[in-house]
N, C-alpha and C. Protein backbone atom coordinates (compact mmCIF):
# COMPACT_ATOMS: atom_id res chain seq x y z
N UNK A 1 -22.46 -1.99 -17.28
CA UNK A 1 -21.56 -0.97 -16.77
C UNK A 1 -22.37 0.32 -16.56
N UNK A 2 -22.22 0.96 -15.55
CA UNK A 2 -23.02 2.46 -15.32
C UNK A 2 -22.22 3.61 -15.29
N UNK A 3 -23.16 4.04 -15.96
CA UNK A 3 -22.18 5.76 -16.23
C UNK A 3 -23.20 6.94 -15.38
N UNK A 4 -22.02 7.81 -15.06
CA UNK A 4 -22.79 9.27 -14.31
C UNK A 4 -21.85 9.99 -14.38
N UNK A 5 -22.71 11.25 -14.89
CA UNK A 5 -22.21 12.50 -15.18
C UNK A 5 -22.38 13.26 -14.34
N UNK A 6 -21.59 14.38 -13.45
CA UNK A 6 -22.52 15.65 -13.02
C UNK A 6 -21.60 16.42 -12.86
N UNK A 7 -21.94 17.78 -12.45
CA UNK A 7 -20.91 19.37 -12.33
C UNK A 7 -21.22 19.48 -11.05
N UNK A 8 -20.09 19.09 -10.63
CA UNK A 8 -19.56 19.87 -9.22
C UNK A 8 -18.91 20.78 -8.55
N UNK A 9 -18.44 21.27 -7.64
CA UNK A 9 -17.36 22.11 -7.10
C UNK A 9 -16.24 21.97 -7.52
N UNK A 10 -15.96 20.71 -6.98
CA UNK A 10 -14.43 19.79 -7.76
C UNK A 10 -14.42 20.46 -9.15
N UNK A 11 -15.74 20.17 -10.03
CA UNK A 11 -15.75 20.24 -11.58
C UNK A 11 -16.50 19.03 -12.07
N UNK A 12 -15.99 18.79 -13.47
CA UNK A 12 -17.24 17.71 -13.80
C UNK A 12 -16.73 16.25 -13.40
N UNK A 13 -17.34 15.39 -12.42
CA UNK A 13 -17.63 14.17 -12.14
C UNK A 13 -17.70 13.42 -13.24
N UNK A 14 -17.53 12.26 -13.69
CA UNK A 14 -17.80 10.82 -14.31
C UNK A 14 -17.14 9.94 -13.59
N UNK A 15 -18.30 9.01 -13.70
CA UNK A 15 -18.20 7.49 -12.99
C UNK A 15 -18.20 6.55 -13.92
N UNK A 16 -17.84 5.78 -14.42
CA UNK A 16 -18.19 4.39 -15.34
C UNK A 16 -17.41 3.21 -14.94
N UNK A 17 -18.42 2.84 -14.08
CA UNK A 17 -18.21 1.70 -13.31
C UNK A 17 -17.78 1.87 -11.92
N UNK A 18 -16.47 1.15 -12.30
CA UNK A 18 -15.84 1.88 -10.65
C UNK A 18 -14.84 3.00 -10.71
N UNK A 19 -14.72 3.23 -11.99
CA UNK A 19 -13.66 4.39 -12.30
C UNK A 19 -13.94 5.38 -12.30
N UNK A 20 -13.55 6.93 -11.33
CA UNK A 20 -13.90 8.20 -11.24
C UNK A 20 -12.89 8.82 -12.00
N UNK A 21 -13.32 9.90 -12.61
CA UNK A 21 -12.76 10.79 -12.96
C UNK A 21 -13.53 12.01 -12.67
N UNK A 22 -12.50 13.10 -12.04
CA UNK A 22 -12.92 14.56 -12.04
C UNK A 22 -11.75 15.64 -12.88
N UNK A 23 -12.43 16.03 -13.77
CA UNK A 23 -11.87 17.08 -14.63
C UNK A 23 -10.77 16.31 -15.23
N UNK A 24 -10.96 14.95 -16.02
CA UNK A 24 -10.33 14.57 -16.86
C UNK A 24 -9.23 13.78 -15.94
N UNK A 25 -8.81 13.60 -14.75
CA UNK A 25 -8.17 13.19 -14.23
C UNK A 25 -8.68 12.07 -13.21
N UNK A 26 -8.14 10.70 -13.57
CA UNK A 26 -8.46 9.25 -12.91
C UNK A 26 -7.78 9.24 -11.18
N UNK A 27 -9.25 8.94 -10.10
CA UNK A 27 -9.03 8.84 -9.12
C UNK A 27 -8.53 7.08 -9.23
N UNK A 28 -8.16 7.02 -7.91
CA UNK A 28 -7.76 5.19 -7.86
C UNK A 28 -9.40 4.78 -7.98
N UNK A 29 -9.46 3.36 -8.51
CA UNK A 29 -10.64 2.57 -8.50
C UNK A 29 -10.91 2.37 -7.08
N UNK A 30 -12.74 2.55 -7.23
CA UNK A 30 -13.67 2.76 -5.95
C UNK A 30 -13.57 0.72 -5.81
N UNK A 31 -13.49 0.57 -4.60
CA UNK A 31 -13.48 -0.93 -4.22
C UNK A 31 -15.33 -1.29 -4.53
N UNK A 32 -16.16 -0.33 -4.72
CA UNK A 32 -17.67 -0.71 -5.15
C UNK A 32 -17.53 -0.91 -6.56
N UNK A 33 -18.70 -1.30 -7.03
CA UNK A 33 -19.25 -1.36 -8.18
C UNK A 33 -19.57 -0.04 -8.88
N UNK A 34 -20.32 0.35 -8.13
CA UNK A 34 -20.46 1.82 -8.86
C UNK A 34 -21.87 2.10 -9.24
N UNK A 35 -23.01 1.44 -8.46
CA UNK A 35 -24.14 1.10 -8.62
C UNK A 35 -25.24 2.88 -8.20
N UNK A 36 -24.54 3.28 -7.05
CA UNK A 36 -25.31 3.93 -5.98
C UNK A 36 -24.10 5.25 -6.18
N UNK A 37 -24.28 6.27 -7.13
CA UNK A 37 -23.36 7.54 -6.64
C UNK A 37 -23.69 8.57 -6.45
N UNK A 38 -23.57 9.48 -5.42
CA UNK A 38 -24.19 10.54 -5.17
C UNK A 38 -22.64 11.86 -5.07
N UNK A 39 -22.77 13.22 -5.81
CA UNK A 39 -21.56 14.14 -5.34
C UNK A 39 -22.44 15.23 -4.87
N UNK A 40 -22.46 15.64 -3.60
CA UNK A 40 -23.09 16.35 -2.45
C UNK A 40 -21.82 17.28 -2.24
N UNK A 41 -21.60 18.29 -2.28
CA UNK A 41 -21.08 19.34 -1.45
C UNK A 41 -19.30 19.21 -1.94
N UNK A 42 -19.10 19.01 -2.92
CA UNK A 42 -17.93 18.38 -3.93
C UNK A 42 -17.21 17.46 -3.24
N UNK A 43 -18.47 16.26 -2.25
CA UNK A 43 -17.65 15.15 -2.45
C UNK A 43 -18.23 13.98 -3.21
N UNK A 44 -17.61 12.96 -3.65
CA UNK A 44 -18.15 12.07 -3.77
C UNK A 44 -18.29 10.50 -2.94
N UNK A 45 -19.47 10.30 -3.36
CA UNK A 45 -19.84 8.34 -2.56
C UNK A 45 -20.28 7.74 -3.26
N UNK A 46 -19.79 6.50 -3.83
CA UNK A 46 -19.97 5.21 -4.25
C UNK A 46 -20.70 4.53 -3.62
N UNK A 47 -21.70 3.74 -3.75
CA UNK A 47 -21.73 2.53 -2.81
C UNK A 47 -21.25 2.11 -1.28
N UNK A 48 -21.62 3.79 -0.59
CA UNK A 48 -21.31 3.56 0.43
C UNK A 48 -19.67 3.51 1.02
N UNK A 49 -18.99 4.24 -0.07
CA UNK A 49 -18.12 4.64 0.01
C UNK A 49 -17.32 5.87 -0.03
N UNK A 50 -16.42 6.87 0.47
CA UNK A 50 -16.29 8.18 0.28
C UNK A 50 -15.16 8.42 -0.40
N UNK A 51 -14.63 9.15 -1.07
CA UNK A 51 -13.30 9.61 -1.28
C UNK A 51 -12.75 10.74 -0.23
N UNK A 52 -11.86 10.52 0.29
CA UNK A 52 -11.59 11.35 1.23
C UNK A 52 -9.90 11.30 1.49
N UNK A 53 -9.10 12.82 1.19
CA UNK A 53 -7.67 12.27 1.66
C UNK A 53 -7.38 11.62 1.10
N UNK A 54 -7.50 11.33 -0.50
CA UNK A 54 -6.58 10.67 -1.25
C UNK A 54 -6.56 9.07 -1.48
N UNK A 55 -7.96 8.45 -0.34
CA UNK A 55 -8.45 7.17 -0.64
C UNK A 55 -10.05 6.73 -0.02
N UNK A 56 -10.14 5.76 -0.75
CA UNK A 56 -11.42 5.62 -0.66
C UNK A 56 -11.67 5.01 0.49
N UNK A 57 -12.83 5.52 1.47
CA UNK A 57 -13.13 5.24 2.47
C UNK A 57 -14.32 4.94 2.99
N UNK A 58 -14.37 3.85 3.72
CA UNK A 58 -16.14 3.28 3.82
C UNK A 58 -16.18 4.06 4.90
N UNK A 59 -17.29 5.15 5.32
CA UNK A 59 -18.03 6.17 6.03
C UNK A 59 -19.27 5.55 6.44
N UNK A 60 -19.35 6.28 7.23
CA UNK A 60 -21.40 6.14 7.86
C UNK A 60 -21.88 7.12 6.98
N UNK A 61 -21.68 8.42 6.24
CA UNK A 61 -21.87 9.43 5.93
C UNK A 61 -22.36 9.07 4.36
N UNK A 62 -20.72 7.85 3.77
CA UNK A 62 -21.04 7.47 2.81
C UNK A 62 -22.24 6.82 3.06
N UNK A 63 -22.56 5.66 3.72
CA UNK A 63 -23.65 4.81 3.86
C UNK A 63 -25.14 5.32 3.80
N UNK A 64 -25.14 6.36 4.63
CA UNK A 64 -26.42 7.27 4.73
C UNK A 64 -26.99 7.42 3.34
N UNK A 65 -25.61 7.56 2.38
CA UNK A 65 -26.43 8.06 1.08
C UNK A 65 -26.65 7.10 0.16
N UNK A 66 -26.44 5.89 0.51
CA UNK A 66 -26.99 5.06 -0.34
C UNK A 66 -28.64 4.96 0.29
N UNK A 67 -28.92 5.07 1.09
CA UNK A 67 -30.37 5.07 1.33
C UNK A 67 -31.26 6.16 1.07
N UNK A 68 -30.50 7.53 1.34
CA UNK A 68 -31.45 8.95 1.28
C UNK A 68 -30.77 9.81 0.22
């Protein structure tokens, strides 16, 4: 299982697994694993996935950041 911590705009990020939480409060489960997360500019991406609008959404934007 993988865990990540970080301080964002939002506030503080945790990931463990596929489960996000920001500031103590559970987003819906990321359809990834939870392998690859990056929070850039207070958003976050999973595995090539974005949160955006209240659901998780596979992006090119997300994708980009699983590579760079």
């Amino acid at each position: 299982m993988n865990y990540s911590e970080s301080e964002t705009a939002l506030g503080k990020v945790v990931v463990v697994g596929n489960r996000v939480f920001i500031n103590g409060k559970e987003l819906p489960p990321c359809p990834a694993a939870g392998r690859n997360v990056s929070t850039i500019n207070g958003k976050v991406y999973i595995d090539g996935w974005e949160y955006k609008k209240g659901k998780w959404r596979r992006t090119l934007k997300a994708i980009w950041h699983i590579f760079f």
